[in-house]
PDB file of N, CA and C in Angstrom:
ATOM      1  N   UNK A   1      -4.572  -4.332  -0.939  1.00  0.00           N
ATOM      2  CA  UNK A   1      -5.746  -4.722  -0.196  1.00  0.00           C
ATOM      3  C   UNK A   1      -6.697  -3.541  -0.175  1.00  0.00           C
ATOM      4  N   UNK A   2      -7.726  -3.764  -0.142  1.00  0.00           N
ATOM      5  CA  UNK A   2      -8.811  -2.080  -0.399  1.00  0.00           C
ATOM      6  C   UNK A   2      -8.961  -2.241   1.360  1.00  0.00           C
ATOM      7  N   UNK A   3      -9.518  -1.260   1.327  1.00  0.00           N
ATOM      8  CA  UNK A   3      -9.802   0.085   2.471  1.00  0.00           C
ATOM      9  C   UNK A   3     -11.637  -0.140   2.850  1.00  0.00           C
ATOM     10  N   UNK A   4     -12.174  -0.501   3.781  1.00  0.00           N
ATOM     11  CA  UNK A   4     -12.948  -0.476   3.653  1.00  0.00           C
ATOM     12  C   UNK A   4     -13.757   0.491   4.629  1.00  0.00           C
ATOM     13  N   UNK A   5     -13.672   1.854   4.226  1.00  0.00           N
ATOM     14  CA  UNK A   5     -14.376   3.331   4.579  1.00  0.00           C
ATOM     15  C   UNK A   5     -15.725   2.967   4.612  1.00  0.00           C
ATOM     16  N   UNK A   6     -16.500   2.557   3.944  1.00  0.00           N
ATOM     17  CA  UNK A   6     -17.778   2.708   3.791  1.00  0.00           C
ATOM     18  C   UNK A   6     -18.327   1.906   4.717  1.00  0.00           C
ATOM     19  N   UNK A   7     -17.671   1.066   5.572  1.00  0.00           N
ATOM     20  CA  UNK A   7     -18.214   0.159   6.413  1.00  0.00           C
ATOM     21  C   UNK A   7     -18.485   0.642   7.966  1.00  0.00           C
ATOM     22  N   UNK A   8     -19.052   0.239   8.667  1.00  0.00           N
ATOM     23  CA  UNK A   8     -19.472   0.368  10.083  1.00  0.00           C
ATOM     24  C   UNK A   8     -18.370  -0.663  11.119  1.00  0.00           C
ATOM     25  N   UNK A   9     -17.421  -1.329  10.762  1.00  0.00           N
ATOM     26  CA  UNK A   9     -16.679  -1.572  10.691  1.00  0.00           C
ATOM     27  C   UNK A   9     -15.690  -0.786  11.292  1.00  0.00           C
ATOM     28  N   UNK A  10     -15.240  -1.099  12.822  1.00  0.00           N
ATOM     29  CA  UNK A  10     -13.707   0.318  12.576  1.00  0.00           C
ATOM     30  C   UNK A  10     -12.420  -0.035  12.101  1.00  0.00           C
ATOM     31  N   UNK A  11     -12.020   1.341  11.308  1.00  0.00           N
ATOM     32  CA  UNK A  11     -10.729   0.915  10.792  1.00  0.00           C
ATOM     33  C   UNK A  11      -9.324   0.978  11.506  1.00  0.00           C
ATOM     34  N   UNK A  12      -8.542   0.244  10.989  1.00  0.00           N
ATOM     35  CA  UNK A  12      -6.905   0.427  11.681  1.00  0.00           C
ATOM     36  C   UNK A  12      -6.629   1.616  11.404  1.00  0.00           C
ATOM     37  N   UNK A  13      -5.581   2.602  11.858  1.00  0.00           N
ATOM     38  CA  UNK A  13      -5.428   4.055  12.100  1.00  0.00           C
ATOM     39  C   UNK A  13      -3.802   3.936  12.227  1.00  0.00           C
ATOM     40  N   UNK A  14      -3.022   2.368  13.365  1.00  0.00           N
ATOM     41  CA  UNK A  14      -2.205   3.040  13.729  1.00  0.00           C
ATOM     42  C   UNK A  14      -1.753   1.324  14.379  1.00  0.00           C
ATOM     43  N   UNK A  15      -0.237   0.807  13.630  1.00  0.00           N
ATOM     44  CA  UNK A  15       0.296  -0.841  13.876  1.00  0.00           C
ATOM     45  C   UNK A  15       1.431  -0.475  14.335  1.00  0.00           C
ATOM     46  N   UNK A  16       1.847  -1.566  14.758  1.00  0.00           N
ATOM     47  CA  UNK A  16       3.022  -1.671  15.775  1.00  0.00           C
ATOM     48  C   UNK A  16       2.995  -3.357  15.362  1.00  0.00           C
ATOM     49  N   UNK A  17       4.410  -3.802  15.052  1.00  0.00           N
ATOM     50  CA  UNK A  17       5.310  -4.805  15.300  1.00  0.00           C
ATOM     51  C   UNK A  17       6.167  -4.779  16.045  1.00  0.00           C
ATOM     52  N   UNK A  18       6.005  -6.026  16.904  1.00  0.00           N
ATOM     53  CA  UNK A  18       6.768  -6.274  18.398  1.00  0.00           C
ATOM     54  C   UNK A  18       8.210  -6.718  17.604  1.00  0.00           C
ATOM     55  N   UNK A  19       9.184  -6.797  18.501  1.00  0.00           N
ATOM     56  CA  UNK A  19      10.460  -6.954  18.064  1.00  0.00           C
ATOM     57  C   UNK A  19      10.231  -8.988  18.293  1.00  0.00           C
ATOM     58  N   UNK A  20      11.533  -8.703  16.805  1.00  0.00           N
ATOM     59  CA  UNK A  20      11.534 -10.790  16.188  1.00  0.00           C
ATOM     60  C   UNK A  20      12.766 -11.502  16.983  1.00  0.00           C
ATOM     61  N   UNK A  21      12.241 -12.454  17.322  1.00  0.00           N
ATOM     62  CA  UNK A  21      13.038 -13.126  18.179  1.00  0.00           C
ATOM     63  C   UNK A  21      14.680 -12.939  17.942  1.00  0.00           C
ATOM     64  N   UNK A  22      15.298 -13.064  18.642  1.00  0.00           N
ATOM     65  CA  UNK A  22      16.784 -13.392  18.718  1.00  0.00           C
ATOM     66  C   UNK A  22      17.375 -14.722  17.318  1.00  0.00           C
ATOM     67  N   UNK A  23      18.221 -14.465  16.833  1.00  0.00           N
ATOM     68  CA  UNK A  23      18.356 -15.975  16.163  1.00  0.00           C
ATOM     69  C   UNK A  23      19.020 -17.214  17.035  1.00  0.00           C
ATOM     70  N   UNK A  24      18.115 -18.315  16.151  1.00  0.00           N
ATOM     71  CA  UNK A  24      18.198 -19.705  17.268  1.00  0.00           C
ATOM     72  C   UNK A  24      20.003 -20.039  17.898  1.00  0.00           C
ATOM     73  N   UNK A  25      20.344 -20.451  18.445  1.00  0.00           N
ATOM     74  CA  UNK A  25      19.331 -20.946  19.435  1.00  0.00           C
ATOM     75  C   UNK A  25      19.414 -20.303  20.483  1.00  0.00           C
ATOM     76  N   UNK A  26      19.993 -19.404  20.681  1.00  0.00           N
ATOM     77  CA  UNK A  26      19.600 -17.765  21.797  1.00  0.00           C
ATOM     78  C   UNK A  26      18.248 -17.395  21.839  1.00  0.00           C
ATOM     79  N   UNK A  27      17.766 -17.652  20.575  1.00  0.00           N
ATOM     80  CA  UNK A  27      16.201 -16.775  20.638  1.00  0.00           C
ATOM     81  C   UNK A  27      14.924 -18.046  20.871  1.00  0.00           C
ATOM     82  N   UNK A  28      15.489 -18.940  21.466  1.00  0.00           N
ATOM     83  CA  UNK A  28      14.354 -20.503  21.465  1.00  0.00           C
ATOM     84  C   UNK A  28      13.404 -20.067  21.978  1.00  0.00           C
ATOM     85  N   UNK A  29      13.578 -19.250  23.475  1.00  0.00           N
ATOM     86  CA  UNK A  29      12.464 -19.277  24.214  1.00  0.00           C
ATOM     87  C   UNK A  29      11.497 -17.767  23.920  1.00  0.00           C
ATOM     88  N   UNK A  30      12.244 -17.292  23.305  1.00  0.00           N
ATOM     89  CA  UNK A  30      11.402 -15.810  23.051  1.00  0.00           C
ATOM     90  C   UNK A  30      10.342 -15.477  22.457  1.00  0.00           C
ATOM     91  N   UNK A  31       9.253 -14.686  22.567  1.00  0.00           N
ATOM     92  CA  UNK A  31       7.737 -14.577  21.957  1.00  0.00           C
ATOM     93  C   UNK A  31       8.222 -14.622  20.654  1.00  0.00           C
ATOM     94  N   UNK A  32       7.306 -14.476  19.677  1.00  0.00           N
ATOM     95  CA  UNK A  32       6.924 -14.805  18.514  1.00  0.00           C
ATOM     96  C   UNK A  32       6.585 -13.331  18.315  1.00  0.00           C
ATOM     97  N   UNK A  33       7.030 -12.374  17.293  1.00  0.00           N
ATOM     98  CA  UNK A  33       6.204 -10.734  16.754  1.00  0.00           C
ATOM     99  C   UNK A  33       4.806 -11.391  17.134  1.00  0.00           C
ATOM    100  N   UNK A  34       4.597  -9.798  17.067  1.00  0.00           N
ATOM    101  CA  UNK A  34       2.769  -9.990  17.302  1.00  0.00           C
ATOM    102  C   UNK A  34       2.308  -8.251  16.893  1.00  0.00           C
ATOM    103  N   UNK A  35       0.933  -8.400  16.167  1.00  0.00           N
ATOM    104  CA  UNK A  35       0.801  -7.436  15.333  1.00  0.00           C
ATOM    105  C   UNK A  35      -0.167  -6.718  16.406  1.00  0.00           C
ATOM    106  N   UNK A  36       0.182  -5.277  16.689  1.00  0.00           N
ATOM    107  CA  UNK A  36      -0.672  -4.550  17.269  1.00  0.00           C
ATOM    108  C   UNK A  36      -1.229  -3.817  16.901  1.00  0.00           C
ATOM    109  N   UNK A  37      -2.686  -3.096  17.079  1.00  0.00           N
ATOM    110  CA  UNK A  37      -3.168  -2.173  16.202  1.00  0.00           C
ATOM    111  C   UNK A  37      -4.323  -1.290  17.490  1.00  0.00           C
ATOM    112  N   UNK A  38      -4.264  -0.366  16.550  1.00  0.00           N
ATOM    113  CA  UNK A  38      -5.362   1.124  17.010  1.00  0.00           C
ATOM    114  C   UNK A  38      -5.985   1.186  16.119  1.00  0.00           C
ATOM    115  N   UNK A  39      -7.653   1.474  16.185  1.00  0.00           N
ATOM    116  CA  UNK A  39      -8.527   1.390  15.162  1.00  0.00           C
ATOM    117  C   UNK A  39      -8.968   2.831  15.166  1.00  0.00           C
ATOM    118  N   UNK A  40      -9.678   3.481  14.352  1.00  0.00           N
ATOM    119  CA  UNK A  40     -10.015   4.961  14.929  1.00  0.00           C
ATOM    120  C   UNK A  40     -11.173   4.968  15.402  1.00  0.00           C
ATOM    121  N   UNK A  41     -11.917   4.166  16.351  1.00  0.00           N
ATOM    122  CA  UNK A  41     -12.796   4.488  17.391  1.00  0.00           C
ATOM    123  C   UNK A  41     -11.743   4.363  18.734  1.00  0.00           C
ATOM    124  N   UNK A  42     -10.446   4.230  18.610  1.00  0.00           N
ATOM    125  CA  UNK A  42      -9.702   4.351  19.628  1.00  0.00           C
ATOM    126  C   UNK A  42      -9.479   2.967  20.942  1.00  0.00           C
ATOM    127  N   UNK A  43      -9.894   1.962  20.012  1.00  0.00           N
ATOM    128  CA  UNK A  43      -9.924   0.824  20.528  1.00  0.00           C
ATOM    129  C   UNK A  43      -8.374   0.265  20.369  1.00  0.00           C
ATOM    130  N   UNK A  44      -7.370  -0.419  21.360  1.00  0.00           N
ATOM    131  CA  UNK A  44      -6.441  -1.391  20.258  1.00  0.00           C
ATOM    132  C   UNK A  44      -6.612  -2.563  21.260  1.00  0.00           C
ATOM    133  N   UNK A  45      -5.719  -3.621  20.180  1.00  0.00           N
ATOM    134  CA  UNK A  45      -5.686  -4.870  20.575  1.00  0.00           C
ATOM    135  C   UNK A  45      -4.650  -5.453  19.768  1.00  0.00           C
ATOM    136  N   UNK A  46      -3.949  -6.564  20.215  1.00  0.00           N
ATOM    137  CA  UNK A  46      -3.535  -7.234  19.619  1.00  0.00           C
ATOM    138  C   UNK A  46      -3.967  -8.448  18.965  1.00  0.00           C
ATOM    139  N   UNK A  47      -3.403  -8.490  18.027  1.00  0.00           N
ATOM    140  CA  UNK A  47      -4.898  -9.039  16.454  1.00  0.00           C
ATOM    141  C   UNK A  47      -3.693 -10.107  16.489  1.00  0.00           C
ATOM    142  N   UNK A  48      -2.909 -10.497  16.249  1.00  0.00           N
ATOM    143  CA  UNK A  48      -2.351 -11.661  16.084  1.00  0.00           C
ATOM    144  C   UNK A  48      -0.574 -12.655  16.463  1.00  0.00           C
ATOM    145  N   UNK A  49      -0.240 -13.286  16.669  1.00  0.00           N
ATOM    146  CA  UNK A  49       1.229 -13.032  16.299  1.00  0.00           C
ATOM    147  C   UNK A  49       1.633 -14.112  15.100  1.00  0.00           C
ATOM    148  N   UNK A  50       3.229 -14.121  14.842  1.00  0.00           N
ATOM    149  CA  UNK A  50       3.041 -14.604  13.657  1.00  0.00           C
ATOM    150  C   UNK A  50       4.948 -15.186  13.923  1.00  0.00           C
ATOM    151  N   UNK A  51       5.166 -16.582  12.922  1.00  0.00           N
ATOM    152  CA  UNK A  51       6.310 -17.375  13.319  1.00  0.00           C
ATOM    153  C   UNK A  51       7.069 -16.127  11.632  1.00  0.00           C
ATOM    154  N   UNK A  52       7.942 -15.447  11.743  1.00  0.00           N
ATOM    155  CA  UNK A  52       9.053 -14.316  11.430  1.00  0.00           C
ATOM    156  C   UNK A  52       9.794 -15.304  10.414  1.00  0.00           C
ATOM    157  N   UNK A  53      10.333 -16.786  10.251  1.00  0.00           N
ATOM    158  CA  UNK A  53      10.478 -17.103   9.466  1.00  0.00           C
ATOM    159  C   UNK A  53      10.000 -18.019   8.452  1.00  0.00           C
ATOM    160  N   UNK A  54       8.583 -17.669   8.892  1.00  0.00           N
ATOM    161  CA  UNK A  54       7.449 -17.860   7.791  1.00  0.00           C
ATOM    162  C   UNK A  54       6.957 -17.083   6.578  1.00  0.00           C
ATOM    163  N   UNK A  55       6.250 -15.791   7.592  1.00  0.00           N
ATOM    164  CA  UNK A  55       6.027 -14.894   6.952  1.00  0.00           C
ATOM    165  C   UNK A  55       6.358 -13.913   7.733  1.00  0.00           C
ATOM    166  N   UNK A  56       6.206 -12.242   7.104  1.00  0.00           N
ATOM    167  CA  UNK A  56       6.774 -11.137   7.654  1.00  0.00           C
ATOM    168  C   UNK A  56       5.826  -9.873   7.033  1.00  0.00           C
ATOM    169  N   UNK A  57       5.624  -9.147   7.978  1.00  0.00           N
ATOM    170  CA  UNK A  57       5.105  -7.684   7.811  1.00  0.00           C
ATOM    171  C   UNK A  57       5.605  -6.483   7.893  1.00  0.00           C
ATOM    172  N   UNK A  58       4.878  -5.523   7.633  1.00  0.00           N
ATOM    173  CA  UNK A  58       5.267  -4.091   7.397  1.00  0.00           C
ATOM    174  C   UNK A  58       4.292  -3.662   8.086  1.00  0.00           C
ATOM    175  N   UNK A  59       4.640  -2.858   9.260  1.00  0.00           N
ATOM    176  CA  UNK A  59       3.205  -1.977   9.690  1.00  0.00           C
ATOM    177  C   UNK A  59       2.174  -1.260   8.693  1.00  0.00           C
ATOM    178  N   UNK A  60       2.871  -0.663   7.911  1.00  0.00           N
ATOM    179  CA  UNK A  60       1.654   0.016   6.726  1.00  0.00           C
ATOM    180  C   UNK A  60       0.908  -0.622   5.629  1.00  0.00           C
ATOM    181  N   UNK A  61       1.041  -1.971   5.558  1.00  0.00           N
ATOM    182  CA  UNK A  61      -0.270  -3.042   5.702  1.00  0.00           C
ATOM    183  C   UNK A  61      -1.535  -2.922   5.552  1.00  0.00           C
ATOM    184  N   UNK A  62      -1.532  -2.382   7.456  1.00  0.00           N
ATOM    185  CA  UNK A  62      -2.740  -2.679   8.089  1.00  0.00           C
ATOM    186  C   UNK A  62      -3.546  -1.107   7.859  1.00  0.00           C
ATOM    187  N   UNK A  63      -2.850  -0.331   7.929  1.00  0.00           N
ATOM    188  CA  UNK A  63      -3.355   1.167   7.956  1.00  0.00           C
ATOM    189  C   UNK A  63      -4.876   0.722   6.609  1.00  0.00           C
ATOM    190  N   UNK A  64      -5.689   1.177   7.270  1.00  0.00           N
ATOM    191  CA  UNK A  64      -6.913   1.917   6.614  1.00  0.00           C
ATOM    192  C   UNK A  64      -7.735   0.851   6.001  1.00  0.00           C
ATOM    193  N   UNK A  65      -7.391  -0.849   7.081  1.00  0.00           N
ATOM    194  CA  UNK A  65      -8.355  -1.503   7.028  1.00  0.00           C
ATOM    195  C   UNK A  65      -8.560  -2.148   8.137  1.00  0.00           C
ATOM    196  N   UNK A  66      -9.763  -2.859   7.750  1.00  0.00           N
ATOM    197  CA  UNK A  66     -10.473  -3.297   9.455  1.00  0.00           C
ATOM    198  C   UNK A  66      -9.767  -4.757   9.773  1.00  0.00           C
ATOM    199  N   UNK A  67     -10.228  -5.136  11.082  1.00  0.00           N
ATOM    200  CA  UNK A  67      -9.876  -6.432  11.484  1.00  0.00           C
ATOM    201  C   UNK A  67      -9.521  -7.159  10.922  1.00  0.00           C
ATOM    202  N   UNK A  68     -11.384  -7.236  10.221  1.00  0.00           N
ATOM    203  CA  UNK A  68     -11.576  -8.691   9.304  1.00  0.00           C
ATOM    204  C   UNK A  68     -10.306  -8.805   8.247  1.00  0.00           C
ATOM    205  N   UNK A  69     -10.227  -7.643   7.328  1.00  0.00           N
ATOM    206  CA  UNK A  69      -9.248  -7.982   6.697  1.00  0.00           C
ATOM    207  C   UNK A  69      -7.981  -7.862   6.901  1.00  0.00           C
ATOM    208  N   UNK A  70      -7.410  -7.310   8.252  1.00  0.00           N
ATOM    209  CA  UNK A  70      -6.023  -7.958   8.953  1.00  0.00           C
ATOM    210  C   UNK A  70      -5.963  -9.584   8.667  1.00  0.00           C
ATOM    211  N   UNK A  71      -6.847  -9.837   9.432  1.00  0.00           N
ATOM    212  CA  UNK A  71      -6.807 -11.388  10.031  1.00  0.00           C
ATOM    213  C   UNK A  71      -6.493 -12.192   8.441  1.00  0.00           C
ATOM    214  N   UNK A  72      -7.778 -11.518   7.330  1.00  0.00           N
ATOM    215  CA  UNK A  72      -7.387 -12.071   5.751  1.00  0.00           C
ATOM    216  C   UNK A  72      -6.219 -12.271   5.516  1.00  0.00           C
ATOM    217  N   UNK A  73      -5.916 -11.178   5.490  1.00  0.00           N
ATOM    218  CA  UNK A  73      -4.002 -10.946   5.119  1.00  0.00           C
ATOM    219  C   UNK A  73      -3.026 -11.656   5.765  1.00  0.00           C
ATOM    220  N   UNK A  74      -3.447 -12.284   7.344  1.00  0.00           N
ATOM    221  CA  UNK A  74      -2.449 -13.256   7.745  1.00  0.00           C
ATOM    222  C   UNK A  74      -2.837 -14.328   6.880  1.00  0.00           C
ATOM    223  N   UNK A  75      -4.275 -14.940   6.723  1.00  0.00           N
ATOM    224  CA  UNK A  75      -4.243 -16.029   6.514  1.00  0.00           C
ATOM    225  C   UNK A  75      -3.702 -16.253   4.882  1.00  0.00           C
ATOM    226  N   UNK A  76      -3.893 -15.122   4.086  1.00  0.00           N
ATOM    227  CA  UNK A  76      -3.372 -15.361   2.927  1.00  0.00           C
ATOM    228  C   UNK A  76      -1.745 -15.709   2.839  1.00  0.00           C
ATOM    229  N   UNK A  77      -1.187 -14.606   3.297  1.00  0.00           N
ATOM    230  CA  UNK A  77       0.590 -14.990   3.649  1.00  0.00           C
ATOM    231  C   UNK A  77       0.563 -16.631   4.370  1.00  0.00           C
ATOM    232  N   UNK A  78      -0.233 -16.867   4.878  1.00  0.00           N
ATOM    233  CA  UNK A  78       0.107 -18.191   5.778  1.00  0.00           C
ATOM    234  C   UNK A  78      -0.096 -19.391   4.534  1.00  0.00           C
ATOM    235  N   UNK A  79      -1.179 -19.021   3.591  1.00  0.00           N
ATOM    236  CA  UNK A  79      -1.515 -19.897   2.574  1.00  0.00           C
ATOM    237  C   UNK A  79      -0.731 -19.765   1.823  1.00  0.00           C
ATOM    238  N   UNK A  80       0.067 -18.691   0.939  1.00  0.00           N
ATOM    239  CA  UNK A  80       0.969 -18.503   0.221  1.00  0.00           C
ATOM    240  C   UNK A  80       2.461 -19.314   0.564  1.00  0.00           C
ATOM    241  N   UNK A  81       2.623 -18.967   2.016  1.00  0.00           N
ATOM    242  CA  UNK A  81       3.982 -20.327   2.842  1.00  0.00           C
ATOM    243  C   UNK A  81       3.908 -21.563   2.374  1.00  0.00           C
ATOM    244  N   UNK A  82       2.678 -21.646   3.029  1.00  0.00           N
ATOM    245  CA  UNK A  82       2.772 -23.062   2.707  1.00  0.00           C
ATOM    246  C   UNK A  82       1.883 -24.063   1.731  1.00  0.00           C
ATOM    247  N   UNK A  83       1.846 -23.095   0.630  1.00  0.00           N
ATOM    248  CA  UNK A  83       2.084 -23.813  -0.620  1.00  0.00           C
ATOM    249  C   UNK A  83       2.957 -23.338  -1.257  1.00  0.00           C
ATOM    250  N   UNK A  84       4.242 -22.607  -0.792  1.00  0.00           N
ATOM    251  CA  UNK A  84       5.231 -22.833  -1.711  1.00  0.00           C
ATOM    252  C   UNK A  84       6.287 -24.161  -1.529  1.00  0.00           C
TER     253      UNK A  84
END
């Protein structure tokens, strides 16, 4: 995924993945991961969560791009699911 430096845009700096549910059916009621991030204007938020036996991440991903293309990258993995 490119890096987008040149933008006004702030970038991710710094992700965190929440821990993946328990396996079923111990883990029924438990959150769903959810992707956290620090941008380097020192903002964070949590940008999304995501069903673990769908798709799956790596914190170093997100490093050294912005939102917009977080959010891309879920939706691509989400499109890639489910058209396989």
């Amino acid at each position: 995924m490119k890096t987008n430096l040149d933008s006004t845009e702030p970038v991710i700096v710094a992700c965190t993945i929440s821990e993946y549910p328990r396996p079923m059916p111990s883990g029924i009621n438990d959150k769903m991961p959810s992707v956290k991030v620090r941008f380097d204007n020192g903002e964070e938020k949590i940008l999304f969560e995501f069903y673990p036996d769908e798709i799956t991440f790596d914190s170093k991903e997100f490093l050294g791009i912005t939102e917009k293309a977080a959010i891309d990258l879920k939706f691509e993995k989400d499109k890639q699911y489910l058209q396989s």
